[in-house]
N, C-alpha and C. Protein backbone atom coordinates (compact mmCIF):
# COMPACT_ATOMS: atom_id res chain seq x y z
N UNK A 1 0.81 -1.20 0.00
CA UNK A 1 0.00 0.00 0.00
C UNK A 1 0.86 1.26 0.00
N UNK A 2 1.78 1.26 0.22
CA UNK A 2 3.27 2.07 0.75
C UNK A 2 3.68 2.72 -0.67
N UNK A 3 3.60 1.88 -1.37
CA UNK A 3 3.75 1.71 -3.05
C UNK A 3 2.74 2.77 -3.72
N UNK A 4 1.84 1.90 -3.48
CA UNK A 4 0.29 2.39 -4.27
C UNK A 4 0.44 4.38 -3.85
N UNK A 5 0.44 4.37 -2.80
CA UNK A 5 0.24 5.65 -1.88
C UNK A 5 1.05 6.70 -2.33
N UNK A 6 2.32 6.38 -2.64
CA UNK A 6 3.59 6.71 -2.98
C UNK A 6 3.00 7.48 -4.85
N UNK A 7 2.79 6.84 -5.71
CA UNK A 7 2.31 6.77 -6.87
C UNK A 7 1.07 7.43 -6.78
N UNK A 8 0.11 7.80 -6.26
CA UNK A 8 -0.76 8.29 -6.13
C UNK A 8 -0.42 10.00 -5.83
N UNK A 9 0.59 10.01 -4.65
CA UNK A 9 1.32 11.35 -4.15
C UNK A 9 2.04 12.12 -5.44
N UNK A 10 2.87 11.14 -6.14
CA UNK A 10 3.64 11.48 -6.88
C UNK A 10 2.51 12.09 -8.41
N UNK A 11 1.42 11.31 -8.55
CA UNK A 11 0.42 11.63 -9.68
C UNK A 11 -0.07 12.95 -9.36
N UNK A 12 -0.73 13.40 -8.07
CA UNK A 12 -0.91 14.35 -7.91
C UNK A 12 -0.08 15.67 -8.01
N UNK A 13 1.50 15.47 -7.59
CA UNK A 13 2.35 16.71 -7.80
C UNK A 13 2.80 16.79 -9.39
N UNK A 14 2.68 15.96 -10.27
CA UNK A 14 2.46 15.81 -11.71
C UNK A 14 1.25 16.24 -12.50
N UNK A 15 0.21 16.32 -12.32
CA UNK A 15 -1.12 15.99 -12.23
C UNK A 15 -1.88 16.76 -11.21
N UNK A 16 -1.64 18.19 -10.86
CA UNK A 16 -2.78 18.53 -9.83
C UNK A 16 -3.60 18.66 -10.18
N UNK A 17 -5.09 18.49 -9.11
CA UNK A 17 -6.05 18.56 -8.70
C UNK A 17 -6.89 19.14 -8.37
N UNK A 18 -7.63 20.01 -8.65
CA UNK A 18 -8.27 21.08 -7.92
C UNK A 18 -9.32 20.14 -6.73
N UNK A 19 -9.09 20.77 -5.60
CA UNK A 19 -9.84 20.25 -4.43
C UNK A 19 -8.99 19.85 -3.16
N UNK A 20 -7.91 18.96 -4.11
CA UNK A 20 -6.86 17.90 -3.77
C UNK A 20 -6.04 18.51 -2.58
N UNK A 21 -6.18 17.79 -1.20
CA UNK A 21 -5.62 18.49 -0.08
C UNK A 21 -3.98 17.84 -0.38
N UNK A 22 -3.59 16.83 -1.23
CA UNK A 22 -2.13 17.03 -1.57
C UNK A 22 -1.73 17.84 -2.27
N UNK A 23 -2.17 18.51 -2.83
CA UNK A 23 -2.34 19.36 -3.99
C UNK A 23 -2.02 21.30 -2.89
N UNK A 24 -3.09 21.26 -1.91
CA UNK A 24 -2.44 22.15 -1.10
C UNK A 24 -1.51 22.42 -0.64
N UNK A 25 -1.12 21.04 -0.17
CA UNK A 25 0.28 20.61 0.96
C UNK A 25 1.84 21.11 -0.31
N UNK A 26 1.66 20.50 -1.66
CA UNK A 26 2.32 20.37 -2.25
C UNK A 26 2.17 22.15 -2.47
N UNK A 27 1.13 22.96 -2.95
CA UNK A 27 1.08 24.83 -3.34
C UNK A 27 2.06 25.29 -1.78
N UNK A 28 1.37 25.02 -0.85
CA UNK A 28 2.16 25.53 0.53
C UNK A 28 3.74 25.36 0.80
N UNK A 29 4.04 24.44 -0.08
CA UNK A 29 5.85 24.17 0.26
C UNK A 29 6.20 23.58 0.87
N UNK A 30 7.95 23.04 0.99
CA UNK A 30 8.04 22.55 2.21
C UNK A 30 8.55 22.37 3.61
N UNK A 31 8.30 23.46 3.49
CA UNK A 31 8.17 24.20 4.94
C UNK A 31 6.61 23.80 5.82
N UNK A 32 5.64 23.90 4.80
CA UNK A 32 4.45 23.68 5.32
C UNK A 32 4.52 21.93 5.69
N UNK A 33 4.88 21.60 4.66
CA UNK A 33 4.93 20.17 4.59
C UNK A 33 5.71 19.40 6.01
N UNK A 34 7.35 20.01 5.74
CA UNK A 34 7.58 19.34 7.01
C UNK A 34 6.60 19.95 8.45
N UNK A 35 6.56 21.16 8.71
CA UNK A 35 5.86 21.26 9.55
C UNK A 35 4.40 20.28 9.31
N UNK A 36 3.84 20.27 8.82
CA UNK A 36 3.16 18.69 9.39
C UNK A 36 3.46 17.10 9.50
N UNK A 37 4.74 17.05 9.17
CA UNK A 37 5.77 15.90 9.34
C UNK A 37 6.01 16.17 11.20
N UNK A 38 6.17 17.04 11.31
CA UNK A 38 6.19 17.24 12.87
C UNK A 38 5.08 17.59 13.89
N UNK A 39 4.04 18.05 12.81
CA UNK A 39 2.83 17.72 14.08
C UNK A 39 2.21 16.24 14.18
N UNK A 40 2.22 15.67 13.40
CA UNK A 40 2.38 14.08 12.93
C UNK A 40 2.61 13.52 13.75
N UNK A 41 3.99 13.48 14.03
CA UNK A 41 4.80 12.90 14.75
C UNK A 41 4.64 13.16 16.13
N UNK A 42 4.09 14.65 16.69
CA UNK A 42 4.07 14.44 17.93
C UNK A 42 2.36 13.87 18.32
N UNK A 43 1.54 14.09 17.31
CA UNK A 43 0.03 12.62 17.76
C UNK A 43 0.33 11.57 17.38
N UNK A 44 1.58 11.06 17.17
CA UNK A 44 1.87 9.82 17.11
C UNK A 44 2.36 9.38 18.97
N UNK A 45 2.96 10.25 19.15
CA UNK A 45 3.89 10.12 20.27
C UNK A 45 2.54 10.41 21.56
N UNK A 46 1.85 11.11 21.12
CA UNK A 46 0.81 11.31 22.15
C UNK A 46 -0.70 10.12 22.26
N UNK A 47 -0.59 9.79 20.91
CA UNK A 47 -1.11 8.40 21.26
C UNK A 47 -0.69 7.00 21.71
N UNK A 48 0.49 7.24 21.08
CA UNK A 48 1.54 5.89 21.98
C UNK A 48 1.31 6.00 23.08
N UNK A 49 1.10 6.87 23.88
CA UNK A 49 1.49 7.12 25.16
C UNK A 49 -0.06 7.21 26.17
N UNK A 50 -0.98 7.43 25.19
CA UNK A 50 -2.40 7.29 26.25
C UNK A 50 -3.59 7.04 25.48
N UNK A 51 -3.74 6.42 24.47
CA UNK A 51 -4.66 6.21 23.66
C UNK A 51 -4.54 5.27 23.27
N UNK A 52 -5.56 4.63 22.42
CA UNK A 52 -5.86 3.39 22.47
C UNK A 52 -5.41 2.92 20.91
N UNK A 53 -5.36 1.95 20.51
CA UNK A 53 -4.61 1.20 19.19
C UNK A 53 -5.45 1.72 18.24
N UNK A 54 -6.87 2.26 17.68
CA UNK A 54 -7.10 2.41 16.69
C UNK A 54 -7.10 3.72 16.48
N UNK A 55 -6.42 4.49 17.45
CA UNK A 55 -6.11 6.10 17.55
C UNK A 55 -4.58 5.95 16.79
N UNK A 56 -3.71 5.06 17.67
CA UNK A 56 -2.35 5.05 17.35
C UNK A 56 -2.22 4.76 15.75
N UNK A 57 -2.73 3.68 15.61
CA UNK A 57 -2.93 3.11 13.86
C UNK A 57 -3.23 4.64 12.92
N UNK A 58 -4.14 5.44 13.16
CA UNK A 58 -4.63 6.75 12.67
C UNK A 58 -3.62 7.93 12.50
N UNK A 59 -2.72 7.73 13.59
CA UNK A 59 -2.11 8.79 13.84
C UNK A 59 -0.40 8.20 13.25
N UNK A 60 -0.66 7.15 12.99
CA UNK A 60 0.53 6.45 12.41
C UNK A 60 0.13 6.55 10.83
N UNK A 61 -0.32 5.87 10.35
CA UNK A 61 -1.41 6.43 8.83
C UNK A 61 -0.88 7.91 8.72
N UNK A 62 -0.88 9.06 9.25
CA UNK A 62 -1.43 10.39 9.11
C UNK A 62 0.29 10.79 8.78
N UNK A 63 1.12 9.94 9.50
CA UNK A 63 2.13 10.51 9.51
C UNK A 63 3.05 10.08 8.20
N UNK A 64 2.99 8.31 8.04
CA UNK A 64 3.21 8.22 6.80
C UNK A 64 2.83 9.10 5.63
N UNK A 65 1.77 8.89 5.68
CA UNK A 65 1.06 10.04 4.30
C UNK A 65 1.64 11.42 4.40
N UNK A 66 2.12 12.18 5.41
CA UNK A 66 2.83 13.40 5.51
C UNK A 66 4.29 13.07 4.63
N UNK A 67 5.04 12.30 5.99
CA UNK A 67 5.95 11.95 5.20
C UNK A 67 6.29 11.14 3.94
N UNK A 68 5.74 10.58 3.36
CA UNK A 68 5.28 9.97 1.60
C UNK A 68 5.56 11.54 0.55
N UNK A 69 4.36 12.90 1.31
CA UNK A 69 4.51 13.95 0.79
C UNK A 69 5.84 15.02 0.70
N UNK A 70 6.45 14.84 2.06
CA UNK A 70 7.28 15.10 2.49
C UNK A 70 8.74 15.09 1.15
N UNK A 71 8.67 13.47 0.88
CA UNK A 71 9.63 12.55 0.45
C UNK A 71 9.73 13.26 -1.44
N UNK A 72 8.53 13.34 -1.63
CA UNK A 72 7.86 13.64 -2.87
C UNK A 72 8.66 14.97 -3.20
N UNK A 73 8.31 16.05 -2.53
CA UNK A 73 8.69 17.65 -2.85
C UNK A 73 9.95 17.33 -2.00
N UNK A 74 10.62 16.46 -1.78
CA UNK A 74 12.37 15.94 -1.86
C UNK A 74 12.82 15.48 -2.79
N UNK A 75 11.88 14.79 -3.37
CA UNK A 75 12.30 13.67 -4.50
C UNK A 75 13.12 12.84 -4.18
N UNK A 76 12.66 12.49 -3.26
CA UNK A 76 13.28 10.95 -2.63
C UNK A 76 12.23 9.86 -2.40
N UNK A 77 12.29 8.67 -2.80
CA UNK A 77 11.33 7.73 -3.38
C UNK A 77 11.50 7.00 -2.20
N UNK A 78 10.75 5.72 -2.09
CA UNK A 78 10.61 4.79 -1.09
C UNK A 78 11.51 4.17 -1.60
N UNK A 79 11.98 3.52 -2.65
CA UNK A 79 13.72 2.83 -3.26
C UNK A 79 14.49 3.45 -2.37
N UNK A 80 14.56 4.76 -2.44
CA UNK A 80 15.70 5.60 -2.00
C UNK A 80 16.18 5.22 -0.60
N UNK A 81 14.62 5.09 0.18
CA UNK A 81 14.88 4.90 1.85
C UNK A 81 15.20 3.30 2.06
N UNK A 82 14.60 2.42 1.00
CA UNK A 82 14.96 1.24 1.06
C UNK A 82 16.32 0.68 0.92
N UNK A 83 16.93 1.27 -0.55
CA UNK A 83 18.52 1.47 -0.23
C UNK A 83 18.94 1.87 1.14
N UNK A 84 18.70 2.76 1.62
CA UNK A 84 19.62 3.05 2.82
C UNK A 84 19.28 2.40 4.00
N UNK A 85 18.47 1.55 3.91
CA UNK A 85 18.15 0.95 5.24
C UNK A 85 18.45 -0.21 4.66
N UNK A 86 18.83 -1.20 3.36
CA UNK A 86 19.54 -2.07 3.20
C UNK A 86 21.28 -1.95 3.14
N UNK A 87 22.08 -0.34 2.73
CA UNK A 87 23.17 -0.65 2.97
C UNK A 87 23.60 -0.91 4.59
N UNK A 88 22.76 -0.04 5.40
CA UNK A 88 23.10 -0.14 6.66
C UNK A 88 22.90 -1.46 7.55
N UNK A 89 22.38 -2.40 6.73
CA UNK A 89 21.93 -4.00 7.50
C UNK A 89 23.27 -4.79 6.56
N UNK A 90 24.01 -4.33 5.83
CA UNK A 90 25.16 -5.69 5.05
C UNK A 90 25.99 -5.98 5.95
């Protein structure tokens, strides 16, 4: 799904959308962008910590999809992170 999601992100910054809240994220920059890479991350950390698993799952979801966008207006692909988390396991 990581895949699919990825290709979908990437169609849209090729391909915008009118409506399309990636389509915002992507007009806003990324500045905007990481800043929601980091509010993300801290309802991730705040559901780990007192909420219940189908909050955490949500707030885990929310953050991928940030960072997917994130990765995109980097132009750094899921290959990219996969390489580097396979040279670092040889």
């Amino acid at each position: 799904m990581l895949n699919r999601l990825e290709a979908i992100i990437r169609d849209r910054q090729a391909n915008p959308k009118d409506g399309s809240y990636t389509n915002t994220l992507f007009e806003k920059g990324v500045n905007k962008i990481a800043q929601k890479v980091g509010e993300e991350a801290t309802e991730v950390i705040v559901a780990a910590l007192g909420q219940g698993r189908d909050e955490q799952i949500e707030e885990l979801s929310d953050l991928f999809y940030h960072t997917l966008v994130l990765m995109a207006q980097l132009g750094i692909t899921l290959d990219d992170v996969q390489a580097e988390l396979e040279r670092r396991h040889q």
